[in-house]
C-alpha atoms as a PDB file:
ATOM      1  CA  UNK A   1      -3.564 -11.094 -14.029  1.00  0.00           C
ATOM      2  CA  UNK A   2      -3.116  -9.939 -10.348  1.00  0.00           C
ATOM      3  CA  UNK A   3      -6.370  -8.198  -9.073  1.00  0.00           C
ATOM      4  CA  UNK A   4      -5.861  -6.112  -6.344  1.00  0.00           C
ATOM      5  CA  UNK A   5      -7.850  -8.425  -3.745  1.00  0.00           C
ATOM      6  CA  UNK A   6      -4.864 -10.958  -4.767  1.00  0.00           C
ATOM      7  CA  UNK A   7      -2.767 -11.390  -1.410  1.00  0.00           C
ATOM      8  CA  UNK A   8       0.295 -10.828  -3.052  1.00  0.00           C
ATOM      9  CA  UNK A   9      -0.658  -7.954  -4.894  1.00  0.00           C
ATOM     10  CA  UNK A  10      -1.685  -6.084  -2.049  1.00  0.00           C
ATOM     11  CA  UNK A  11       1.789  -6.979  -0.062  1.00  0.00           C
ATOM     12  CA  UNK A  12       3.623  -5.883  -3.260  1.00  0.00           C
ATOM     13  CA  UNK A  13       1.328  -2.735  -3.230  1.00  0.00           C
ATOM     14  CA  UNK A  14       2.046  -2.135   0.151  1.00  0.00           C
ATOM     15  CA  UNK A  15       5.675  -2.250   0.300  1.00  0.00           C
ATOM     16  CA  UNK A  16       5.969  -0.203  -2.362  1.00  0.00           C
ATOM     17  CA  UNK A  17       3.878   2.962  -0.728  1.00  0.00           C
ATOM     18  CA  UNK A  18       6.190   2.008   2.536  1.00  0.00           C
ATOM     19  CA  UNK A  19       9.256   2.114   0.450  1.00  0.00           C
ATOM     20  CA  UNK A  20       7.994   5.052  -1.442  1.00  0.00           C
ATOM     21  CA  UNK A  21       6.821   7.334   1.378  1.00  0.00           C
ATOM     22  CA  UNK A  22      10.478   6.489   3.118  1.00  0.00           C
ATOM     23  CA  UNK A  23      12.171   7.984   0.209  1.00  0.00           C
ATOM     24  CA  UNK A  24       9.557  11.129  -0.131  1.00  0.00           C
ATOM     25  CA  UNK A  25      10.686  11.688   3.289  1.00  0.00           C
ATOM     26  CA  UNK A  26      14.264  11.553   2.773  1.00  0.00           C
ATOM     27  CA  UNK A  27      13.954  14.297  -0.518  1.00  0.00           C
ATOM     28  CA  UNK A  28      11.219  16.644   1.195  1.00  0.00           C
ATOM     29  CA  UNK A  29      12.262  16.445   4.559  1.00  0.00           C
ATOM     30  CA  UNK A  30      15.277  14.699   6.121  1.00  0.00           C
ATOM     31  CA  UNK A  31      17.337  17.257   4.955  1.00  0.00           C
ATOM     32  CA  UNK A  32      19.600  20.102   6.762  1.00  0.00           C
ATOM     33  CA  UNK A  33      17.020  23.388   7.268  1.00  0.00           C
ATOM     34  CA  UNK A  34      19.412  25.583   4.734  1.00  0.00           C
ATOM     35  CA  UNK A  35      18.573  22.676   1.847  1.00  0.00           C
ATOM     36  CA  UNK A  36      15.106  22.446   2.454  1.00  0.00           C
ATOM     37  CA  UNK A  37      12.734  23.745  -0.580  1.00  0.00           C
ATOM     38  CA  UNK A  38      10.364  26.130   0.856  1.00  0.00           C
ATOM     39  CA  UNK A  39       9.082  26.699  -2.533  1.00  0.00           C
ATOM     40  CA  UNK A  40       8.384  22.922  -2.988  1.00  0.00           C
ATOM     41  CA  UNK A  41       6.765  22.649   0.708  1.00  0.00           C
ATOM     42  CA  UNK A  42       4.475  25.584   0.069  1.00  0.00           C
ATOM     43  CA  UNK A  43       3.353  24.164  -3.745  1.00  0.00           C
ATOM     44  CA  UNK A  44      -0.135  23.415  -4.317  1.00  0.00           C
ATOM     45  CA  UNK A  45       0.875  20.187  -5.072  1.00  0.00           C
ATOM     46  CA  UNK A  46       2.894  19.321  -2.078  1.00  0.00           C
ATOM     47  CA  UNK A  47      -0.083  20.576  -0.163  1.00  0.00           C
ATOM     48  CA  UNK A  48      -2.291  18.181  -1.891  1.00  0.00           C
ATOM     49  CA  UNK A  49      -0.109  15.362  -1.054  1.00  0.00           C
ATOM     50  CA  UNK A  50       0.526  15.974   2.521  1.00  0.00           C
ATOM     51  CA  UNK A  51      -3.208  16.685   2.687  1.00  0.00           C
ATOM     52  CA  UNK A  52      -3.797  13.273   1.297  1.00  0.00           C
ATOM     53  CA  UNK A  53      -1.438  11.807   3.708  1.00  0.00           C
ATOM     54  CA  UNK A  54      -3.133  13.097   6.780  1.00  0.00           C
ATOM     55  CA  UNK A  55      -6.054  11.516   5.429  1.00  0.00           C
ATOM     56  CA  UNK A  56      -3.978   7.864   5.207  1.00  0.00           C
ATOM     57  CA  UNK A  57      -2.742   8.485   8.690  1.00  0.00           C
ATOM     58  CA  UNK A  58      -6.378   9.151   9.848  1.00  0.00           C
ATOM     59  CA  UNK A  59      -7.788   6.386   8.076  1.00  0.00           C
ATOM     60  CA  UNK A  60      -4.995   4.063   9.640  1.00  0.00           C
ATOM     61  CA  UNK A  61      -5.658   5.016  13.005  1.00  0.00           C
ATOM     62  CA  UNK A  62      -9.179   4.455  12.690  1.00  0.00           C
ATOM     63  CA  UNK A  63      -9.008   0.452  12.055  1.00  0.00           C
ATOM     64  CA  UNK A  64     -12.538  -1.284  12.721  1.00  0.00           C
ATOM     65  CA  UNK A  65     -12.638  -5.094  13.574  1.00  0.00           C
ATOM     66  CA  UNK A  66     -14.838  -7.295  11.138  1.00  0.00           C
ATOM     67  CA  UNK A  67     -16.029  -9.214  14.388  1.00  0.00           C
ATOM     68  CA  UNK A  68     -19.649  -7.467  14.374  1.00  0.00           C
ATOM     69  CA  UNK A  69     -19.944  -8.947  10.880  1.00  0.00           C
ATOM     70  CA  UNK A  70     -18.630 -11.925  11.833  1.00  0.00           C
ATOM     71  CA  UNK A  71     -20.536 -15.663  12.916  1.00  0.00           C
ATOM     72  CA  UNK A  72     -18.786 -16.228  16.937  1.00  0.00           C
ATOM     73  CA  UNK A  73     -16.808 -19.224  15.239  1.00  0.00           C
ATOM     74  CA  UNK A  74     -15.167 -16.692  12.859  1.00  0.00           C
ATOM     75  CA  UNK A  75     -14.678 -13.257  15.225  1.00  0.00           C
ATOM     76  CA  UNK A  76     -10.929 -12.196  16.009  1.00  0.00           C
ATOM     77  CA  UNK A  77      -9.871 -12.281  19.450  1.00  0.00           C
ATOM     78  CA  UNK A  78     -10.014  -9.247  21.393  1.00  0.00           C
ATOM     79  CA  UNK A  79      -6.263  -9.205  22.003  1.00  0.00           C
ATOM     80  CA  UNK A  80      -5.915  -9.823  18.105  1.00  0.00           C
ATOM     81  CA  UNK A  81      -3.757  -6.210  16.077  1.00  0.00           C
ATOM     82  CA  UNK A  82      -5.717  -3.980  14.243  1.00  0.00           C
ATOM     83  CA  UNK A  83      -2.883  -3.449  11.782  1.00  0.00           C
ATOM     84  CA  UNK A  84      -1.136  -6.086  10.213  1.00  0.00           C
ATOM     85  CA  UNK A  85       2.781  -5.086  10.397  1.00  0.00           C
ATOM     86  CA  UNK A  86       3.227  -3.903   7.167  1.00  0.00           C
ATOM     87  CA  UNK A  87       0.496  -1.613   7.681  1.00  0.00           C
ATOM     88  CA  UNK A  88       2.406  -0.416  11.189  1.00  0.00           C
ATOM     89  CA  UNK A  89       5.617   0.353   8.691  1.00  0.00           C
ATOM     90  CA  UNK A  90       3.299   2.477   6.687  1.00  0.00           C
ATOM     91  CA  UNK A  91       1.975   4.459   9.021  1.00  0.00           C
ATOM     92  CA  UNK A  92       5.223   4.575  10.931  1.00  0.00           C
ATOM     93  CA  UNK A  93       6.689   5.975   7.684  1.00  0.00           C
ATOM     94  CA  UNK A  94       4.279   8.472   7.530  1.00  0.00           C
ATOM     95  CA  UNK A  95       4.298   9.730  10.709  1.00  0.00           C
ATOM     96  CA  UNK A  96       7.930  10.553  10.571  1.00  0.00           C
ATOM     97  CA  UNK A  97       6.862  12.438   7.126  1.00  0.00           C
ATOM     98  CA  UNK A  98       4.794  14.762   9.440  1.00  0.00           C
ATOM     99  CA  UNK A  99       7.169  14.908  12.412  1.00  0.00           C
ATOM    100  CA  UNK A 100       9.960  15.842   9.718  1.00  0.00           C
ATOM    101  CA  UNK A 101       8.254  18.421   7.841  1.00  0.00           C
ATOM    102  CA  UNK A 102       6.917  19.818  11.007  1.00  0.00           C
ATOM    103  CA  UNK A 103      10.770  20.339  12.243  1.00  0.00           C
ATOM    104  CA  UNK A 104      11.322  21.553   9.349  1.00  0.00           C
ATOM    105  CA  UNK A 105       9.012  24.692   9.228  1.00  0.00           C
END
């Protein structure tokens, strides 16, 4: 069984939030203003998910290093990403959620 500290797990895992939050963006927002759902945008439940969203985005932009936990022969380099790339597509993704629904409104 896969355990969700499993490498590949978490890469499947991942791309399928990125893949996901691309196509919640294309049905909620990437849409012509006369077919958006205002009803849908102003649900309780629609404001629970972009709530929880935000909350990704912060979390995401708030990467720490390991380094200070780290022995010297193990730290990162300074010039090392905070965010691996799938990561980047995530948030990327769900940053053009917010822009979207923000155009939107």
């Amino acid at each position: 069984t896969s355990s969700s500290r499993d490498p590949t797990y978490v890469s499947i895992h991942l791309r399928l939030k990125i893949v996901w939050t691309k196509l919640a963006r294309l049905l909620l927002y990437d849409l012509d203003k006369v077919m958006v759902d205002i009803d849908l945008l102003a649900s309780p439940l629609h404001v629970e998910f972009f709530t929880e969203m935000l909350t990704w985005i912060e979390r995401a932009l708030k990467p720490t290093k390991a380094n200070s936990a780290m022995s010297s022969k193990e730290q990162l380099p300074d010039d090392a990403p905070l965010l691996s790339d799938d990561d980047e597509e995530h948030l990327r993704a769900m940053l053009r959620c917010v822009d979207d629904f923000f155009k939107n409104i």
